[in-house]
PDB file of N, CA and C in Angstrom:
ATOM      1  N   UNK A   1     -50.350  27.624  16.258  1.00  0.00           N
ATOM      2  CA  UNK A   1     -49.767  28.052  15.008  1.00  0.00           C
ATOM      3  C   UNK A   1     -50.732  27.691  13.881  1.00  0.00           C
ATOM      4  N   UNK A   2     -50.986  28.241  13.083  1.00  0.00           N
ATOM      5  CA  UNK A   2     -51.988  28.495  11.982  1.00  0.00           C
ATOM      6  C   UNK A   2     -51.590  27.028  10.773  1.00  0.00           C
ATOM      7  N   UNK A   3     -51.855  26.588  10.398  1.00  0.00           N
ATOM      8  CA  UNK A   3     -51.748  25.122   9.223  1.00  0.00           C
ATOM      9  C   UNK A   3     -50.501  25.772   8.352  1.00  0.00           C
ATOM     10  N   UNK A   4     -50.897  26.751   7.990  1.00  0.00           N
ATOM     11  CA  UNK A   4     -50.374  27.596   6.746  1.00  0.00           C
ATOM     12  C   UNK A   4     -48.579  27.678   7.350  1.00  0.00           C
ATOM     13  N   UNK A   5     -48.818  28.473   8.406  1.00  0.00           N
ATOM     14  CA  UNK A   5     -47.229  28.892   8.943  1.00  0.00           C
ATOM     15  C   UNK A   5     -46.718  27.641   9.210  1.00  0.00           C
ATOM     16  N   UNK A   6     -47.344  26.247   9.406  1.00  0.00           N
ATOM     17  CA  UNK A   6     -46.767  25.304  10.110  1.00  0.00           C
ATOM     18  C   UNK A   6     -45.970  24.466   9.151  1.00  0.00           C
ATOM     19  N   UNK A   7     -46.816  24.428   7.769  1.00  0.00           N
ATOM     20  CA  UNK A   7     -46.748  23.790   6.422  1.00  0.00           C
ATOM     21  C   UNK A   7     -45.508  24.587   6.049  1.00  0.00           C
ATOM     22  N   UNK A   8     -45.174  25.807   6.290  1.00  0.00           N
ATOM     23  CA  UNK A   8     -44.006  26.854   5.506  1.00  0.00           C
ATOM     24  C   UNK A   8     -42.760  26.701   6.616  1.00  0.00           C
ATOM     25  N   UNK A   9     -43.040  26.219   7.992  1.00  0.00           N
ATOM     26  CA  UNK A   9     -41.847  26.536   8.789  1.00  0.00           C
ATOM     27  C   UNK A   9     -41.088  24.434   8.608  1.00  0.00           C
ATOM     28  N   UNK A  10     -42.277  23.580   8.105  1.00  0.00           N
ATOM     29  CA  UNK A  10     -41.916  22.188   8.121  1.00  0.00           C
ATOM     30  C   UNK A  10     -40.919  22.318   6.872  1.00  0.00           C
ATOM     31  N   UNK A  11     -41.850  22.719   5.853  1.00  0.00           N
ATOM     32  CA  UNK A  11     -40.979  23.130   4.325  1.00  0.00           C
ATOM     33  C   UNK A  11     -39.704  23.695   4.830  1.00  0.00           C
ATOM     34  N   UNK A  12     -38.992  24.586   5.145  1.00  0.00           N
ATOM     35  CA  UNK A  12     -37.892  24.851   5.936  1.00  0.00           C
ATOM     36  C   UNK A  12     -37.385  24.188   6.561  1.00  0.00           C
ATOM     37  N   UNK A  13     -37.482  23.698   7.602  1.00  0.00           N
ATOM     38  CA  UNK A  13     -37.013  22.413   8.433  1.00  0.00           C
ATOM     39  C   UNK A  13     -36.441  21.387   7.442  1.00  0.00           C
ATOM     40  N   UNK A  14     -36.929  21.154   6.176  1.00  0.00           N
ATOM     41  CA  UNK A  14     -36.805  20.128   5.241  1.00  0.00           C
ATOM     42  C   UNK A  14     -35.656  20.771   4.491  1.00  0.00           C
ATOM     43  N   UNK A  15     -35.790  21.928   3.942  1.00  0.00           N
ATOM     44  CA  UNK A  15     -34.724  22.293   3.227  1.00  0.00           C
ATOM     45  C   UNK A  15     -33.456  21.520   2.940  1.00  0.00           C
ATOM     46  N   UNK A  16     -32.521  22.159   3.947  1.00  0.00           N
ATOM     47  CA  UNK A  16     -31.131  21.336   4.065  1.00  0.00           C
ATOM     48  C   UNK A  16     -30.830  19.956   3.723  1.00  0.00           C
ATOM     49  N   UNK A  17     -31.526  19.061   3.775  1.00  0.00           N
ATOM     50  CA  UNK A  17     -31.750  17.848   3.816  1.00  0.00           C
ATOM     51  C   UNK A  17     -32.259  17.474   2.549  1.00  0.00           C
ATOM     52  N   UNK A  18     -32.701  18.143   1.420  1.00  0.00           N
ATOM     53  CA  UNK A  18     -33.768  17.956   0.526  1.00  0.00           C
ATOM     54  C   UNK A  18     -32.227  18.773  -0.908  1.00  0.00           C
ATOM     55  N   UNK A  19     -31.774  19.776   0.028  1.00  0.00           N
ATOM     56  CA  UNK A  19     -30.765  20.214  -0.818  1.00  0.00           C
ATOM     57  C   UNK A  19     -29.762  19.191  -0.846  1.00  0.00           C
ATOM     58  N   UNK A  20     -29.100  18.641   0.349  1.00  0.00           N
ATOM     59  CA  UNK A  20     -28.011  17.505   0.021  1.00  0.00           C
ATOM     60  C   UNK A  20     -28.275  16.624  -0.622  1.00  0.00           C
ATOM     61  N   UNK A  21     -29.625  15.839  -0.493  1.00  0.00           N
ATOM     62  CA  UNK A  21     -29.758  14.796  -1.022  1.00  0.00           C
ATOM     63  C   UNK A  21     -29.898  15.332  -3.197  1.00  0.00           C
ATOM     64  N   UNK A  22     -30.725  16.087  -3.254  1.00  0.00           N
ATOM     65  CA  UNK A  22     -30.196  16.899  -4.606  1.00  0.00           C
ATOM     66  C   UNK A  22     -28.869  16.839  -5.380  1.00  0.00           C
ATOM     67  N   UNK A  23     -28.146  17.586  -4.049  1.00  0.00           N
ATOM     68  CA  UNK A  23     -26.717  17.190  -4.397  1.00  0.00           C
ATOM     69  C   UNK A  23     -25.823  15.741  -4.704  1.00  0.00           C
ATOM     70  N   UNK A  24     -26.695  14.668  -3.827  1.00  0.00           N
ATOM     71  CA  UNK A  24     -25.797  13.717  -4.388  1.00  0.00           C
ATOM     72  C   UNK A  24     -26.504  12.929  -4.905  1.00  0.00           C
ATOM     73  N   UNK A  25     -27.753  12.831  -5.772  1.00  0.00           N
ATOM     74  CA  UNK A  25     -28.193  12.146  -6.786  1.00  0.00           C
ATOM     75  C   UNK A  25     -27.900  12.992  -7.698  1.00  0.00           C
ATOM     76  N   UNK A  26     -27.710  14.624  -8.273  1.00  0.00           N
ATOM     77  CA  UNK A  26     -26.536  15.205  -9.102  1.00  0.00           C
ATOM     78  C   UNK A  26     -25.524  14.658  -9.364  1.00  0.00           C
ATOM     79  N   UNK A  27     -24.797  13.982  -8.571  1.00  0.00           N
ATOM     80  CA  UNK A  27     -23.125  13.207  -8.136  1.00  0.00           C
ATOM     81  C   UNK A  27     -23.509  11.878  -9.084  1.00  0.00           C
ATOM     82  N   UNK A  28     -24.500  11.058  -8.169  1.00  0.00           N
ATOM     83  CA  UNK A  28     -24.694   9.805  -8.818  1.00  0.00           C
ATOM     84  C   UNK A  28     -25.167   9.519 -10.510  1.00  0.00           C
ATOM     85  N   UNK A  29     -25.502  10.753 -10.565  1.00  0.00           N
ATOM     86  CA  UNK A  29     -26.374  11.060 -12.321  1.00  0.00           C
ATOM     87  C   UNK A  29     -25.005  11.201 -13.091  1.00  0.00           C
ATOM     88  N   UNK A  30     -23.975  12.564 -12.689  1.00  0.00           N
ATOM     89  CA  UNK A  30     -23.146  12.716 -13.469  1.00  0.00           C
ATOM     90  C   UNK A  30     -21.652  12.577 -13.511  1.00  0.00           C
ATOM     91  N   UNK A  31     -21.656  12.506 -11.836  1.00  0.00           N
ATOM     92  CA  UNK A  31     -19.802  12.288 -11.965  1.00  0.00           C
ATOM     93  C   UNK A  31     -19.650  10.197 -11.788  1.00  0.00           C
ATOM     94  N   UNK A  32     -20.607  10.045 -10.932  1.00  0.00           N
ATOM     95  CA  UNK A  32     -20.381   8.499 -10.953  1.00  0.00           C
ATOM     96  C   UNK A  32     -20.274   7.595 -11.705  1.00  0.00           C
ATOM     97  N   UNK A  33     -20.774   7.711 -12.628  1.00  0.00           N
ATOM     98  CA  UNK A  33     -21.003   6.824 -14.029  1.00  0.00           C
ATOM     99  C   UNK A  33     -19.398   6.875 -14.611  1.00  0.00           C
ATOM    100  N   UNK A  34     -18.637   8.245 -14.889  1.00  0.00           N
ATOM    101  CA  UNK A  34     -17.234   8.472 -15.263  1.00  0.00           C
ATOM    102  C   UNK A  34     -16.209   7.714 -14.466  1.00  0.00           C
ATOM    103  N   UNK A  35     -16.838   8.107 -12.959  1.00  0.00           N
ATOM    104  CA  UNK A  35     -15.729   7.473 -11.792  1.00  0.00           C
ATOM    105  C   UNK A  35     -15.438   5.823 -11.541  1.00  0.00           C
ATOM    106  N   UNK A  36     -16.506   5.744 -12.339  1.00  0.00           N
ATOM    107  CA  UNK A  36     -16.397   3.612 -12.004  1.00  0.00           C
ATOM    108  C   UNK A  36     -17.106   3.418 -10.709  1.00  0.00           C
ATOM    109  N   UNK A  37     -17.373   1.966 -10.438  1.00  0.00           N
ATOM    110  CA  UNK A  37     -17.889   1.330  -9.325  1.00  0.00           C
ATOM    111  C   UNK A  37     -16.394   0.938  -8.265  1.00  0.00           C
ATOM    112  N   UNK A  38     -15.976   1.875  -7.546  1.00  0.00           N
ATOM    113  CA  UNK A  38     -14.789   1.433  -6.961  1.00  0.00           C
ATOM    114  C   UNK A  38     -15.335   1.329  -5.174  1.00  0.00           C
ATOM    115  N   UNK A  39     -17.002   1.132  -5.006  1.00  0.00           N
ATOM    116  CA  UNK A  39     -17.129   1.290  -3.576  1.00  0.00           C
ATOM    117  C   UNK A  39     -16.256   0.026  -2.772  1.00  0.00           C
ATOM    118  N   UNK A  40     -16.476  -0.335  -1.602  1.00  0.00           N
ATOM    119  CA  UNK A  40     -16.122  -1.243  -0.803  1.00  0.00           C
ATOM    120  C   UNK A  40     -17.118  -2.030   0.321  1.00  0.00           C
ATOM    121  N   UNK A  41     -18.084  -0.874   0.292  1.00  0.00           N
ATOM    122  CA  UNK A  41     -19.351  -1.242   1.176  1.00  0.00           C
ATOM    123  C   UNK A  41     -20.552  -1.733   0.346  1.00  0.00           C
ATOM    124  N   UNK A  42     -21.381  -1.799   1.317  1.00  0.00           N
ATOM    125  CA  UNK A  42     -22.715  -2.023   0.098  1.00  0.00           C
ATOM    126  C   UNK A  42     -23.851  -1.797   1.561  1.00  0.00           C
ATOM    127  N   UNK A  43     -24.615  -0.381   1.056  1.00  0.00           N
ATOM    128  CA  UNK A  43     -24.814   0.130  -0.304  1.00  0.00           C
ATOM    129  C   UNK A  43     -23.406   1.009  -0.517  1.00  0.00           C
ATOM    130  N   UNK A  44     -23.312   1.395  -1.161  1.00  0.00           N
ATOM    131  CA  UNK A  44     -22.468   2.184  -2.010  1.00  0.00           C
ATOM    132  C   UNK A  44     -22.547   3.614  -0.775  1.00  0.00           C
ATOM    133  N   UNK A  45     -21.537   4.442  -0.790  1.00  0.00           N
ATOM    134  CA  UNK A  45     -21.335   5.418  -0.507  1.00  0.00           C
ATOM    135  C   UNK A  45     -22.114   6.620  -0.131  1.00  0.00           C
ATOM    136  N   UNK A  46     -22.597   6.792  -1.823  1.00  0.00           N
ATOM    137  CA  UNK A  46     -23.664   8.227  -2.284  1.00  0.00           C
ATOM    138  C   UNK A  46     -25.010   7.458  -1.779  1.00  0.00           C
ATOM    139  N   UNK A  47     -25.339   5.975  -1.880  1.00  0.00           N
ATOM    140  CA  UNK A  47     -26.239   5.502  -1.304  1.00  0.00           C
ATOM    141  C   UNK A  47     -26.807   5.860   0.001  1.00  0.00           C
ATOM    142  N   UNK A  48     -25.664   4.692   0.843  1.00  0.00           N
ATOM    143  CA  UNK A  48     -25.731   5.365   2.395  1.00  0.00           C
ATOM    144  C   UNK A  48     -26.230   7.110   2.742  1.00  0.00           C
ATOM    145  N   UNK A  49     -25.479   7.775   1.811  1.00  0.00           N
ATOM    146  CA  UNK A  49     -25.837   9.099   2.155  1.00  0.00           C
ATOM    147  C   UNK A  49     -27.360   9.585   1.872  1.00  0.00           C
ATOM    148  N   UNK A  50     -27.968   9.474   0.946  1.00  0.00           N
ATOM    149  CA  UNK A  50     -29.141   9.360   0.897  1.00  0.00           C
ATOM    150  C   UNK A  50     -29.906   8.932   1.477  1.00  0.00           C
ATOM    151  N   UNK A  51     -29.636   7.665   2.054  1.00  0.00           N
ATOM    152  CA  UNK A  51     -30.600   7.037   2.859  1.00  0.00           C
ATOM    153  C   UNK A  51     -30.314   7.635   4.379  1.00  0.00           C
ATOM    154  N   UNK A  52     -29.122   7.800   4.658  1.00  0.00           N
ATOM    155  CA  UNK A  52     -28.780   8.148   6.314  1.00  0.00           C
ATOM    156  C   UNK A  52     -29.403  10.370   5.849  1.00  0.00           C
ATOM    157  N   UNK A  53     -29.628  10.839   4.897  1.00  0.00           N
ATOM    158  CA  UNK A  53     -29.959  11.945   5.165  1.00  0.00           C
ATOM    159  C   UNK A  53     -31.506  11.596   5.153  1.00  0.00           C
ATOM    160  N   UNK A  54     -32.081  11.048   4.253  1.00  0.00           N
ATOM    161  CA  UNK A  54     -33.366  11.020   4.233  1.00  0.00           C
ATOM    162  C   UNK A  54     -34.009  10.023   5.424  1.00  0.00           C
ATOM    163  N   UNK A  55     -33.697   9.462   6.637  1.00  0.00           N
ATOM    164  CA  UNK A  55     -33.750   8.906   7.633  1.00  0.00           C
ATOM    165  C   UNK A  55     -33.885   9.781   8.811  1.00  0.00           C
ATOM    166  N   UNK A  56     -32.472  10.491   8.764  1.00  0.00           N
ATOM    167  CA  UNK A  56     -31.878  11.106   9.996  1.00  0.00           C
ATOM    168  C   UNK A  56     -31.872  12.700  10.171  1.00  0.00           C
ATOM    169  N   UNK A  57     -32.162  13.124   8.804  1.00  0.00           N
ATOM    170  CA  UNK A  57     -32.416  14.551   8.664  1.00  0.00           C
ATOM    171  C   UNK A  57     -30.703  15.310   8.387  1.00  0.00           C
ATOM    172  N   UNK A  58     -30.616  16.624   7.924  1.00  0.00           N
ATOM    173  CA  UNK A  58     -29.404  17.037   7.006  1.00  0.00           C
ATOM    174  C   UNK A  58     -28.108  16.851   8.295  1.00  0.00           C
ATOM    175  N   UNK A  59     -28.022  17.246  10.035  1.00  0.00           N
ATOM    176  CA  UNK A  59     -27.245  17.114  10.724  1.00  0.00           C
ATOM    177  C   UNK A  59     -26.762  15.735  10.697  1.00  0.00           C
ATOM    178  N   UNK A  60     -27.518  14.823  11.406  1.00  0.00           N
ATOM    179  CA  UNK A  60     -27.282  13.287  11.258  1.00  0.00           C
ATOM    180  C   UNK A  60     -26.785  12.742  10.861  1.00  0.00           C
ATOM    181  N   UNK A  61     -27.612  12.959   9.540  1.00  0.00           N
ATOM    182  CA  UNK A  61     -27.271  11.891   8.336  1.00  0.00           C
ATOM    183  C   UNK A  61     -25.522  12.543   7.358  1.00  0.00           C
ATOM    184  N   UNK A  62     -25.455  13.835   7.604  1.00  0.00           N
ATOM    185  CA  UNK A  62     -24.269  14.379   7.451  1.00  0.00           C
ATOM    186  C   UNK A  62     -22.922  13.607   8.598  1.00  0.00           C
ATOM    187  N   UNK A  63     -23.617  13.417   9.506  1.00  0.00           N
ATOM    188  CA  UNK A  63     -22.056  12.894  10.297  1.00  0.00           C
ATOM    189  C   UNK A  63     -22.286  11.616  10.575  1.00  0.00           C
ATOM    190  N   UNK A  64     -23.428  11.017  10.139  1.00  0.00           N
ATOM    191  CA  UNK A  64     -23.039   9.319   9.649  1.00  0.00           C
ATOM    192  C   UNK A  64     -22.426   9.009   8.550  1.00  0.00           C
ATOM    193  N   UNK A  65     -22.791   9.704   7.194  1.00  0.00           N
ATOM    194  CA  UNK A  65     -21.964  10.132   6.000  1.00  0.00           C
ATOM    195  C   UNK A  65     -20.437  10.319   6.341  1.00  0.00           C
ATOM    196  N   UNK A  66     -20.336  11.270   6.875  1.00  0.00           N
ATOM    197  CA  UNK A  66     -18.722  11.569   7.044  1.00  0.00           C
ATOM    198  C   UNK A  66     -17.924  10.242   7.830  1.00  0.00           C
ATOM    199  N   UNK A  67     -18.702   9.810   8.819  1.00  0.00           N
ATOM    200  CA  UNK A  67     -18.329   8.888   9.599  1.00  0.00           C
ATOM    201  C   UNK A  67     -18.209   7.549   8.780  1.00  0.00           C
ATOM    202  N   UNK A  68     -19.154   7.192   7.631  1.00  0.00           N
ATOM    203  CA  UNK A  68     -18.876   6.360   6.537  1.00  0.00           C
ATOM    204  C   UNK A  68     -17.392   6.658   5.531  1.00  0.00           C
ATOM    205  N   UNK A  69     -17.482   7.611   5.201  1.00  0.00           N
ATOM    206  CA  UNK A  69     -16.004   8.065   4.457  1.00  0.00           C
ATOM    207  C   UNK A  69     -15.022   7.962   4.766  1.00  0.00           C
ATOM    208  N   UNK A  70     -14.938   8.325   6.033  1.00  0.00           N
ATOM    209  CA  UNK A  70     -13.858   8.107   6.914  1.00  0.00           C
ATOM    210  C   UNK A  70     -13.193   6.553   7.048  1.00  0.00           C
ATOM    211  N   UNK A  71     -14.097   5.671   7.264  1.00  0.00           N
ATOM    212  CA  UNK A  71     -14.246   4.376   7.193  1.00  0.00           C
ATOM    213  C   UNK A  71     -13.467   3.468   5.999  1.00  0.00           C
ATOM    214  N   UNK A  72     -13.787   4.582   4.840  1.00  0.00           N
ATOM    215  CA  UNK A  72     -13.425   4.258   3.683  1.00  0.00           C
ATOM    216  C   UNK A  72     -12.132   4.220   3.032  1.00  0.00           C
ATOM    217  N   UNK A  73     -11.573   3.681   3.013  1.00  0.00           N
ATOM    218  CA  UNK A  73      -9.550   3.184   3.539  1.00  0.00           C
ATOM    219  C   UNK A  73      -9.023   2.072   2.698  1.00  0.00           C
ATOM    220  N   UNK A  74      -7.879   2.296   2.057  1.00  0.00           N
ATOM    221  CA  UNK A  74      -7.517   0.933   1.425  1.00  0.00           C
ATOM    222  C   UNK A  74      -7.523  -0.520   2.650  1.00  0.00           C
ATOM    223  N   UNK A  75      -7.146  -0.078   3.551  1.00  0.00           N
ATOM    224  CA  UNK A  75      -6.959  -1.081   4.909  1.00  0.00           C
ATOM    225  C   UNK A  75      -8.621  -1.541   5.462  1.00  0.00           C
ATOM    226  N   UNK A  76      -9.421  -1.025   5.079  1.00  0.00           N
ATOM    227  CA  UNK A  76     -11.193  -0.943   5.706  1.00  0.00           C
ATOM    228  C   UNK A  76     -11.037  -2.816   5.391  1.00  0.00           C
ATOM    229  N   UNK A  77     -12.076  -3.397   5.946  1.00  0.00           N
ATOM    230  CA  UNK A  77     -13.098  -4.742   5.653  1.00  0.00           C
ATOM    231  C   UNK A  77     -13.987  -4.170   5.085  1.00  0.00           C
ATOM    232  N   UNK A  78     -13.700  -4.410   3.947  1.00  0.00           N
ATOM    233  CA  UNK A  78     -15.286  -4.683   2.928  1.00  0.00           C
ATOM    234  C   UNK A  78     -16.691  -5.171   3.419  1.00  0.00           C
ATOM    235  N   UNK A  79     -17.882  -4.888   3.355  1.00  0.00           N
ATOM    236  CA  UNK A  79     -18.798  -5.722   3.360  1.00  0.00           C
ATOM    237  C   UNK A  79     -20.050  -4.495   3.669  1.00  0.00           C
ATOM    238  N   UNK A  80     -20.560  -5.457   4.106  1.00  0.00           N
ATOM    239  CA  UNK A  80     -22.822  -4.927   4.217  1.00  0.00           C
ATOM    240  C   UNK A  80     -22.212  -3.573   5.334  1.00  0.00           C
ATOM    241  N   UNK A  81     -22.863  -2.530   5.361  1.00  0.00           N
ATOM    242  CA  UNK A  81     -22.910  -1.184   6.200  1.00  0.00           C
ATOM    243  C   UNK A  81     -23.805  -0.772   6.081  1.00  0.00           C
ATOM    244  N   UNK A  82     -25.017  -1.442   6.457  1.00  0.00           N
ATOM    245  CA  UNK A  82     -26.709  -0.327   6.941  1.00  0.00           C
ATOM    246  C   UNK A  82     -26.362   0.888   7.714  1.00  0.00           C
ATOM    247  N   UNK A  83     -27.573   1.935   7.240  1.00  0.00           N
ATOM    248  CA  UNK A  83     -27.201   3.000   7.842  1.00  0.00           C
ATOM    249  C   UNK A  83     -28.169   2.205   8.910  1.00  0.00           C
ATOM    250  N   UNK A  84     -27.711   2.873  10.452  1.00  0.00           N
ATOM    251  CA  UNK A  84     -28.353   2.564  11.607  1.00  0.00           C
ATOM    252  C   UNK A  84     -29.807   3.188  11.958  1.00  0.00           C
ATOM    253  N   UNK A  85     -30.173   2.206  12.328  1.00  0.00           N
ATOM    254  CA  UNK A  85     -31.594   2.542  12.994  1.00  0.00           C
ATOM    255  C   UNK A  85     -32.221   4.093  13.438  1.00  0.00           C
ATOM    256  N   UNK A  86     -30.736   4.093  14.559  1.00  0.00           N
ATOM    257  CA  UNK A  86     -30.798   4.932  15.218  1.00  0.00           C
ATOM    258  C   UNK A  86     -29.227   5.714  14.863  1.00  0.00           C
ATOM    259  N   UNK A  87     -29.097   7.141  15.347  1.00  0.00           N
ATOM    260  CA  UNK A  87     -27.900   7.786  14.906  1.00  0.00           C
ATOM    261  C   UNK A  87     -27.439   7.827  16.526  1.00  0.00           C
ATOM    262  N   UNK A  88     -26.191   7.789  16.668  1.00  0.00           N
ATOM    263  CA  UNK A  88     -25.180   8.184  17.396  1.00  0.00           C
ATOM    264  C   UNK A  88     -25.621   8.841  18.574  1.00  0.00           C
ATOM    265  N   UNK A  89     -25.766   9.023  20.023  1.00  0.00           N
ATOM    266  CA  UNK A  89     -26.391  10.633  20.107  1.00  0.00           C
ATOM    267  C   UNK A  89     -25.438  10.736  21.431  1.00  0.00           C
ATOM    268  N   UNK A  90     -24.130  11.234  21.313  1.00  0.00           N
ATOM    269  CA  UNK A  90     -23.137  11.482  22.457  1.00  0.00           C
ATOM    270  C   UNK A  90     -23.327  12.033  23.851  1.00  0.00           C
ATOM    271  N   UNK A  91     -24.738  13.188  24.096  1.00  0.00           N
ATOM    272  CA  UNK A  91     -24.798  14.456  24.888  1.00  0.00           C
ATOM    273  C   UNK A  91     -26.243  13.382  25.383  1.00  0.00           C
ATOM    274  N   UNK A  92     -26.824  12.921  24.977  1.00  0.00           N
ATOM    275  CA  UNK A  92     -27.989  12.606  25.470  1.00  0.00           C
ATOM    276  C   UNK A  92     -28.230  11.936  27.082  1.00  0.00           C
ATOM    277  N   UNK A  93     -26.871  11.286  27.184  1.00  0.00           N
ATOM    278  CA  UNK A  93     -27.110  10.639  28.908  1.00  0.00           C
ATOM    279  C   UNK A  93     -27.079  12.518  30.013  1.00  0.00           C
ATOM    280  N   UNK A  94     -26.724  13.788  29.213  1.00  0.00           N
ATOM    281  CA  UNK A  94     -26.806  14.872  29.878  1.00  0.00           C
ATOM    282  C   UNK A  94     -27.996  15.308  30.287  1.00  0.00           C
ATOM    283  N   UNK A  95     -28.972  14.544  29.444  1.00  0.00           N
ATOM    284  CA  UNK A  95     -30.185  15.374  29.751  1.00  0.00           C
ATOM    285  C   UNK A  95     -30.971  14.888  31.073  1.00  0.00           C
ATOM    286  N   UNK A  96     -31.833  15.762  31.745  1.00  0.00           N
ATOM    287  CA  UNK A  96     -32.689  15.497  32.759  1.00  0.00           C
ATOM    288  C   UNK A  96     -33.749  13.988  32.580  1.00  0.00           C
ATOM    289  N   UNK A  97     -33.713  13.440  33.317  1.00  0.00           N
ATOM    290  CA  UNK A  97     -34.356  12.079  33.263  1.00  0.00           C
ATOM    291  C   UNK A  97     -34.540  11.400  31.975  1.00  0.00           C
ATOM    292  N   UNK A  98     -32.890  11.474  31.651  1.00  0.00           N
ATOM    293  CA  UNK A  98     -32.612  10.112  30.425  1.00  0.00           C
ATOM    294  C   UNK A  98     -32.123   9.136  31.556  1.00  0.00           C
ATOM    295  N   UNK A  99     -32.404   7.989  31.084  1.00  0.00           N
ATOM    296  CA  UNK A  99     -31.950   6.460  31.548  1.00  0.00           C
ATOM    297  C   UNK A  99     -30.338   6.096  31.540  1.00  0.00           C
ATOM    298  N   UNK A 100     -29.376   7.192  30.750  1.00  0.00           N
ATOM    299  CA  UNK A 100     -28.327   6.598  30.265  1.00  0.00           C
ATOM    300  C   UNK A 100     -27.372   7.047  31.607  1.00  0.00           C
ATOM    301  N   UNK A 101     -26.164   6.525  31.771  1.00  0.00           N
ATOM    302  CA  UNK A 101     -25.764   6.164  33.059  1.00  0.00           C
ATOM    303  C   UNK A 101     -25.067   7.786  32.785  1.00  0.00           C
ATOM    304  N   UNK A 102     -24.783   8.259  34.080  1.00  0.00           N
ATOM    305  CA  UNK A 102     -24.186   9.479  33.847  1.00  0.00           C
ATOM    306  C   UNK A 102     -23.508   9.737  35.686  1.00  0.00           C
ATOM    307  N   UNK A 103     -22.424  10.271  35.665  1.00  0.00           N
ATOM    308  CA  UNK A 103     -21.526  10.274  37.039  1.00  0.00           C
ATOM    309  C   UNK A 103     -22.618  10.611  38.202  1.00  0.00           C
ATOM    310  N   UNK A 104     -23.591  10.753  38.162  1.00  0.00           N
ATOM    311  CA  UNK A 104     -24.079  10.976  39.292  1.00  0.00           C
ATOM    312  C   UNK A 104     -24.844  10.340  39.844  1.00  0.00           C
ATOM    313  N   UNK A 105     -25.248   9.242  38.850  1.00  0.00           N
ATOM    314  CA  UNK A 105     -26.520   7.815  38.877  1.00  0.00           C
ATOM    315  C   UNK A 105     -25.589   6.641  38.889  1.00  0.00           C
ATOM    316  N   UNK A 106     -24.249   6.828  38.903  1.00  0.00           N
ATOM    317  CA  UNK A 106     -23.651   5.331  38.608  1.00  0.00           C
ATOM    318  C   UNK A 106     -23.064   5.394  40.141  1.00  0.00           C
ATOM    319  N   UNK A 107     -23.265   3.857  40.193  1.00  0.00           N
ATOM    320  CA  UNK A 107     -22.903   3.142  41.489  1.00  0.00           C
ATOM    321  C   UNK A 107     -21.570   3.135  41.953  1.00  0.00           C
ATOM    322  N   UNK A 108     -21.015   3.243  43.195  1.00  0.00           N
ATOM    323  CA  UNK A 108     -19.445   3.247  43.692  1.00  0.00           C
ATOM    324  C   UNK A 108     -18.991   1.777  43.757  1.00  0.00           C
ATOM    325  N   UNK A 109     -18.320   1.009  42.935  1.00  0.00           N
ATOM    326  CA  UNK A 109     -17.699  -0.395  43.587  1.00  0.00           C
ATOM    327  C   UNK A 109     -17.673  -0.684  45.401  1.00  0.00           C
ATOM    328  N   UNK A 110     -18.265  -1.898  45.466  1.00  0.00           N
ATOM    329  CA  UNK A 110     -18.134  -2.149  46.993  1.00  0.00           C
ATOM    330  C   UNK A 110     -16.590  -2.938  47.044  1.00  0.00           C
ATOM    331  N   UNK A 111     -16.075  -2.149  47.987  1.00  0.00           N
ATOM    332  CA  UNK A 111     -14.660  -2.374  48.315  1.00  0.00           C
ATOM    333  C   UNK A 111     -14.531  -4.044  48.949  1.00  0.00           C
TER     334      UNK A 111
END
């Protein structure tokens, strides 16, 4: 693939991710300041989201986001919530020579 097409198809790839995060430093510029500091976590909310999109890319970091909100509950424990290292990845023990245990590699109990 040519530099040029590779540079225009990465720019794309980036998009989505470059638009959300847009979107919620928009949020943090103009509706947050009105709304008060009412987070419960730290970092903050619109934080996490930024950092878990600009980490994890616009899928990811979108359903660590949601998965943070969700979280977010008069009943929740307060406290520190790093976005993770690593994201979630449910389907991955499916794939061909992953390590993760899957019904056909796991051992039968000896009776």
């Amino acid at each position: 693939m040519p530099p040029r097409l590779h540079r225009i198809g990465s720019a794309l790839w980036r998009l989505p991710r470059r638009a959300l995060v847009l979107l919620l430093r928009g949020y943090r510029l103009l509706l947050s300041p009105w709304l008060g500091a009412s987070c419960r976590f730290h970092p903050t909310c619109s934080a996490y989201a930024i950092e878990a999109l600009e980490r994890h890319g616009a899928l990811a970091g979108s359903l660590l986001t949601t998965g943070r909100l969700l979280r977010c509950h008069p009943w929740c424990t307060p406290g520190d919530d790093p976005v993770p290292a690593r994201p979630w990845r449910p389907f991955t023990g499916l794939l061909p020579g992953s390590s993760a245990p899957t019904p056909s590699n796991l051992k039968k109990p000896s009776p």
